[in-house]
Protein backbone atom coordinates (compact mmCIF):
# COMPACT_ATOMS: atom_id res chain seq x y z
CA UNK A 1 107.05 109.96 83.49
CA UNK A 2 107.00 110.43 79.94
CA UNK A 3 106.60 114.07 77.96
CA UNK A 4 103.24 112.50 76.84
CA UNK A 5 102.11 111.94 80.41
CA UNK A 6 103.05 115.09 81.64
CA UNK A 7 101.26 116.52 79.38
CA UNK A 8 98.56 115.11 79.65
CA UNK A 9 98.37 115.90 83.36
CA UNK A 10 98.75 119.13 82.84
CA UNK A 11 95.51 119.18 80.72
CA UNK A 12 93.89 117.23 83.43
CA UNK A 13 94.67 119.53 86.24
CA UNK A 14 93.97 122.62 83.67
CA UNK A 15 90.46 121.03 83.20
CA UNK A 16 89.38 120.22 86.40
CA UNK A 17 91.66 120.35 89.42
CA UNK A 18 94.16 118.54 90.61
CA UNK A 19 94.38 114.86 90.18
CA UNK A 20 96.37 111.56 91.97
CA UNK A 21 96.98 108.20 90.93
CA UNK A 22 96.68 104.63 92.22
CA UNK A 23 98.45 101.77 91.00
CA UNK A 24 96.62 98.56 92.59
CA UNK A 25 98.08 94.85 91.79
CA UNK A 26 95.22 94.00 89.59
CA UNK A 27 95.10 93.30 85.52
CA UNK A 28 97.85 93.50 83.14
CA UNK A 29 100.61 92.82 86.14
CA UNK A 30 99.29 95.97 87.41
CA UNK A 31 100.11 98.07 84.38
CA UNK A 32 97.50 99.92 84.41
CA UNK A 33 97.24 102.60 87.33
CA UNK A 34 94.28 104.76 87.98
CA UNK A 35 93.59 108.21 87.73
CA UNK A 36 91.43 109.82 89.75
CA UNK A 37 90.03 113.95 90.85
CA UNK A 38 92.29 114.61 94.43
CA UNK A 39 89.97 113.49 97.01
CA UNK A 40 87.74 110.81 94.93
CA UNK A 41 90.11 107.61 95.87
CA UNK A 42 90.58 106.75 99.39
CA UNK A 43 94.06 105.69 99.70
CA UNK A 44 94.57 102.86 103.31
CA UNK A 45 97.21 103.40 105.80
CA UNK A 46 99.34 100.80 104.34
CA UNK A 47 99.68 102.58 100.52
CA UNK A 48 102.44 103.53 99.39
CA UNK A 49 103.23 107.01 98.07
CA UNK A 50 105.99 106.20 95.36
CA UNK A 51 106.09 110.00 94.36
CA UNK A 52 104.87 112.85 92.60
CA UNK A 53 103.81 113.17 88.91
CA UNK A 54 103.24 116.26 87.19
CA UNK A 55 102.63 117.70 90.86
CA UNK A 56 100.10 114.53 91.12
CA UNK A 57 100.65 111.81 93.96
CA UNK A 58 101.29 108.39 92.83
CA UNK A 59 100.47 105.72 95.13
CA UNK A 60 100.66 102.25 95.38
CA UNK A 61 98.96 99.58 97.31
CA UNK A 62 101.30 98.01 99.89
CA UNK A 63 101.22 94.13 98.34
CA UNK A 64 102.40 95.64 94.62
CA UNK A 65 105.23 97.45 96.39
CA UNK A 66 106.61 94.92 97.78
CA UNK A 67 106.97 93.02 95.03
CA UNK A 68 107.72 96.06 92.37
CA UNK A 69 109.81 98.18 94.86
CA UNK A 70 113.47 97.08 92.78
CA UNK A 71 111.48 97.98 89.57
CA UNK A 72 111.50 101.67 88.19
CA UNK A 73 108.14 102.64 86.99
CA UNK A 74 107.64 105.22 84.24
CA UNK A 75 104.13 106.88 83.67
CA UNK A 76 103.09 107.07 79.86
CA UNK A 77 99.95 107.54 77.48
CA UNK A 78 99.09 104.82 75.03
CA UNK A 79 95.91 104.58 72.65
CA UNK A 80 92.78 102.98 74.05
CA UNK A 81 90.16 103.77 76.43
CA UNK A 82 91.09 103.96 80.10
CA UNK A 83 89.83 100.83 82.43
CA UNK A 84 87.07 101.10 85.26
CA UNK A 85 86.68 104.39 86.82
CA UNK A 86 90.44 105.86 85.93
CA UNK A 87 90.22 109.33 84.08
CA UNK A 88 90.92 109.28 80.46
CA UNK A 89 94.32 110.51 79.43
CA UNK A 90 92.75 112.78 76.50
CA UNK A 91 90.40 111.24 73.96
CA UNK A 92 91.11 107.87 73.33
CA UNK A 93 93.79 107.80 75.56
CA UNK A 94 94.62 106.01 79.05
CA UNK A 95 97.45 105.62 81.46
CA UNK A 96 99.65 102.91 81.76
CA UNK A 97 102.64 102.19 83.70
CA UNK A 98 105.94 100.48 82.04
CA UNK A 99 108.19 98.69 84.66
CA UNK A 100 111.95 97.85 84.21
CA UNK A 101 113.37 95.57 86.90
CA UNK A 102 116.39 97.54 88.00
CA UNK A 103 119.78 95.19 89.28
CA UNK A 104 120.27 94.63 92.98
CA UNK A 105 123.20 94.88 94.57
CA UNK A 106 124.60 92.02 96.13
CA UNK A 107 124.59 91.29 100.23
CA UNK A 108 128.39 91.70 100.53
């Protein structure tokens, strides 16, 4: 996660409790992940928790880890409304996640 994120968590949790995070395979190659009040997202038996942001779970659904789990993720703020139900990240301000395809090793 990014300074900005964290940050922004912080004023999240501050605000209103403690929040969580869902990154589904939708729009955007999934860049967008949603943030949601602890308890207001169901998360199925097959998500994913990739870890913990800010002292906020980050989970993934089961098809998008598969195919992102050789990618490292980093949590950030941009400009812009958030999309669908995800809390903002301040005013004017969403989520996103940035992905960088990390090298696998070889089968020897």
């Amino acid at each position: 996660m990014t300074p900005r994120a964290l940050e922004a968590i912080a004023h999240l949790v501050s605000d209103g409790g403690p929040v969580m995070f869902f990154q589904s395979g939708g729009c955007c190659d999934g860049s967008l992940p949603l943030c949601f009040r602890a308890g207001e997202f169901t998360i199925g038996e097959h998500d994913v928790l990739m870890g913990v942001v800010g002292e906020s779970p980050f989970y993934i659904d089961h098809r998008q880890y598969e195919v992102w789990k050789v990618t490292r993720l980093t949590l950030d703020v941009v400009d812009g409304e958030p999309e669908g139900f995800s809390l903002p990240a301040g005013p004017g301000h969403h989520f996103v996640t940035r992905s960088r395809v990390c090298e696998v090793p070889s089968p020897s």
